[in-house]
C-alpha atoms as a PDB file:
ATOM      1  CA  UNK A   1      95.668  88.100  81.683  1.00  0.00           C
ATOM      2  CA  UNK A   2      94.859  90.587  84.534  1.00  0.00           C
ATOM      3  CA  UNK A   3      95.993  89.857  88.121  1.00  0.00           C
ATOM      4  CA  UNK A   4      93.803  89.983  90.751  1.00  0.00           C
ATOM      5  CA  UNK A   5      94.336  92.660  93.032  1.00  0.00           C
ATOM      6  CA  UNK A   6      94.883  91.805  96.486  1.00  0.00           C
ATOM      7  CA  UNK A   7      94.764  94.330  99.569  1.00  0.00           C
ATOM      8  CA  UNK A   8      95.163  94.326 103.229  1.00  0.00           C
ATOM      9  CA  UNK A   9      95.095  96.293 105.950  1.00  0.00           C
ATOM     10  CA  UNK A  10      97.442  96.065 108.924  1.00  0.00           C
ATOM     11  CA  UNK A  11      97.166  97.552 112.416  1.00  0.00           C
ATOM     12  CA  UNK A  12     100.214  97.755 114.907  1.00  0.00           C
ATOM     13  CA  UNK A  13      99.018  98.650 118.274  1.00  0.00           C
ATOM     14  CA  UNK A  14     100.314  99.433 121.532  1.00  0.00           C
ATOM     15  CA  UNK A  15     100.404  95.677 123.380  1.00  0.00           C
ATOM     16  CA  UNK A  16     101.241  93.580 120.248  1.00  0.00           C
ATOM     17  CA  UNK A  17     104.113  91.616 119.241  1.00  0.00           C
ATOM     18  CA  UNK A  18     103.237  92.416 115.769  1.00  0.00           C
ATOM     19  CA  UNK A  19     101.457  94.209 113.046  1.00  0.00           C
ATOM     20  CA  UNK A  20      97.443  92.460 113.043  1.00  0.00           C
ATOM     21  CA  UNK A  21      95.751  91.886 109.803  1.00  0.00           C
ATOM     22  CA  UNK A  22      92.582  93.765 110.555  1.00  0.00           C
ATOM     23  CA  UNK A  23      91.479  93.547 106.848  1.00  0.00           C
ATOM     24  CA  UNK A  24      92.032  91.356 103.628  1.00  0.00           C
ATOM     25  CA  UNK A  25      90.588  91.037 100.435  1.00  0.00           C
ATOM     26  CA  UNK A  26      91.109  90.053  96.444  1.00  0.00           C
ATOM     27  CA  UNK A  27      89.215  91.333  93.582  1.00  0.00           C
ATOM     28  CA  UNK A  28      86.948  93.447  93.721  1.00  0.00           C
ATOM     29  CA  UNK A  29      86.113  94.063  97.375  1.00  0.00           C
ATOM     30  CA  UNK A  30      90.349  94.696  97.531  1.00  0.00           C
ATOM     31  CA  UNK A  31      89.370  97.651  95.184  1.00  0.00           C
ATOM     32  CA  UNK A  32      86.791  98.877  97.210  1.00  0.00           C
ATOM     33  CA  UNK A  33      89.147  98.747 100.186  1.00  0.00           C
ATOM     34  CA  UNK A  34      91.516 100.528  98.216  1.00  0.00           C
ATOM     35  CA  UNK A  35      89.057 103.511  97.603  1.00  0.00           C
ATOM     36  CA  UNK A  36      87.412 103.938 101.188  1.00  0.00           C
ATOM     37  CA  UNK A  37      91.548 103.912 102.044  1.00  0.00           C
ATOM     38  CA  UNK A  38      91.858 106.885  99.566  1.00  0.00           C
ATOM     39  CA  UNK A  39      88.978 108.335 100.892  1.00  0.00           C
ATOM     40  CA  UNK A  40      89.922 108.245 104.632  1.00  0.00           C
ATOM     41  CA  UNK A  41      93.502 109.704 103.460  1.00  0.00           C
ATOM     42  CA  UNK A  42      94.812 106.346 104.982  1.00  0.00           C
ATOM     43  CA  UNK A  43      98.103 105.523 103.478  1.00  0.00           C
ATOM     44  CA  UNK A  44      98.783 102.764 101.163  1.00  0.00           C
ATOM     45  CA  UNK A  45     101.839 101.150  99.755  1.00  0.00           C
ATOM     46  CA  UNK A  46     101.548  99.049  96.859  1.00  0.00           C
ATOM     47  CA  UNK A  47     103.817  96.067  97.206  1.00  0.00           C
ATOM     48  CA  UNK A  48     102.794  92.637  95.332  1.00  0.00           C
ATOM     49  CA  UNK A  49     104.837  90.229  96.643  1.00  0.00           C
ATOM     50  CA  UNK A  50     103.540  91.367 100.905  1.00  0.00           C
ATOM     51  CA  UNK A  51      99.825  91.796  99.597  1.00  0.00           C
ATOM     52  CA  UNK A  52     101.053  88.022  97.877  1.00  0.00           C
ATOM     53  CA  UNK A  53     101.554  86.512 101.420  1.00  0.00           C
ATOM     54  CA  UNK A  54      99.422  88.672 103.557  1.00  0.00           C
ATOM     55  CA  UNK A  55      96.025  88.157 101.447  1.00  0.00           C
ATOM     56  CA  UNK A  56      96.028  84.460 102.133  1.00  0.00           C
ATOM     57  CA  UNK A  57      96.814  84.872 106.378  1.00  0.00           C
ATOM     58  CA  UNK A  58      93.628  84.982 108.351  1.00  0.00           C
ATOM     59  CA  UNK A  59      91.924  88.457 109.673  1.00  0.00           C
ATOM     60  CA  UNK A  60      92.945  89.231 113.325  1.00  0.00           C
ATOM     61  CA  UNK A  61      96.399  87.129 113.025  1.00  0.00           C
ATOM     62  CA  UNK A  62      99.858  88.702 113.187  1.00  0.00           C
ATOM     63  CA  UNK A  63     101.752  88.931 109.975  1.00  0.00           C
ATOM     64  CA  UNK A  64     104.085  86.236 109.302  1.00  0.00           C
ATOM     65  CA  UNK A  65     107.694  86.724 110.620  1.00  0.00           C
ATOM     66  CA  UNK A  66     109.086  86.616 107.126  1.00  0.00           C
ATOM     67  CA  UNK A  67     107.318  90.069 106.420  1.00  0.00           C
ATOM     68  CA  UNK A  68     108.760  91.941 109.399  1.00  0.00           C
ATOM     69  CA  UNK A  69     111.600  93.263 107.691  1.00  0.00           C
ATOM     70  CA  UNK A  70     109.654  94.275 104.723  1.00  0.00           C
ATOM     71  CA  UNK A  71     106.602  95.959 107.117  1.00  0.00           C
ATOM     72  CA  UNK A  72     109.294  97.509 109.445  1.00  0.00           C
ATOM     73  CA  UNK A  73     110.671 100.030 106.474  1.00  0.00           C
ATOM     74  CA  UNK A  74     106.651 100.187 105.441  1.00  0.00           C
ATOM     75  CA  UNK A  75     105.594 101.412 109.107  1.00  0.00           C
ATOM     76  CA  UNK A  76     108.722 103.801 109.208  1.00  0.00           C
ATOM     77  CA  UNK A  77     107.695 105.277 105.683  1.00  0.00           C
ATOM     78  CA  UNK A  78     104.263 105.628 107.047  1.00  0.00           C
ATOM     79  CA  UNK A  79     105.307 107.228 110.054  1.00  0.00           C
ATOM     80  CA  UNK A  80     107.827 109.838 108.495  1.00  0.00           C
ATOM     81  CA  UNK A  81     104.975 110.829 106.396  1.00  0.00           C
ATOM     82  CA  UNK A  82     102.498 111.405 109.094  1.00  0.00           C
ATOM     83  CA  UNK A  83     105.301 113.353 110.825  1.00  0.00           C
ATOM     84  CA  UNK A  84     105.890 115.264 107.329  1.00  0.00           C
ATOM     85  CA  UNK A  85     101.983 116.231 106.967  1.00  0.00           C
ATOM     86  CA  UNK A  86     101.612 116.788 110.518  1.00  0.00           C
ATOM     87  CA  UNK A  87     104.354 119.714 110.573  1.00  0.00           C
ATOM     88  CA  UNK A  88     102.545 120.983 107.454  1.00  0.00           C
ATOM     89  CA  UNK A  89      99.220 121.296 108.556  1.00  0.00           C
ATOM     90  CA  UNK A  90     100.768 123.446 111.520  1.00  0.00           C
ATOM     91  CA  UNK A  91     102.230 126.001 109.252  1.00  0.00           C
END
C-alpha cells in the first residue's frame, strides 16, 4: 500500500511569532502543489514525519511548537541556498 502524499506550504514573515501554514493538502491536490512549487523554483524539502503533523493543522495557523526545531534547520537550509543561487546568478 501507497501512502498518501501530504504537502504544505509555510510562510515566515516579518511580524510573526512563527512560520504560518499558508497551504496544505493530501493526495492528489498535495501533488499538484508539489509541481506549481517546482515550477515557481520554490524550494521544497521532503520530510514525512513534519508534512505528518503539519497536514492535519489548519491554513493560516502557526506551526506547532514541537516543529520549531525541525523548521528552524529547514528555514536555514532554505536560506543558505537562496544565498548560494543568489551569488551565482551574479557571476
Amino acid at each position: 500500500m501507497t501512502k498518501q502524499k501530504k504537502a504544505a506550504a509555510l510562510k515566515y514573515g516579518e511580524g510573526n511569532f512563527a512560520p504560518i501554514i499558508t497551504a496544505s493538502a493530501k493526495g492528489f491536490m498535495a501533488q499538484k502543489m508539489l509541481e506549481l512549487a517546482k515550477e515557481k523554483k520554490i524550494p521544497i524539502v521532503q520530510d514525512q514525519g513534519l508534512s505528518e503533523v503539519l497536514s492535519v493543522q489548519e491554513v493560516g495557523a502557526e506551526v506547532p511548537q514541537e516543529t520549531w526545531e525541525a523548521l528552524a534547520k529547514i528555514f536555514a537550509f532554505v536560506i543558505k541556498l537562496e544565498k548560494k543561487h543568489d551569488i551565482a546568478t551574479q557571476n
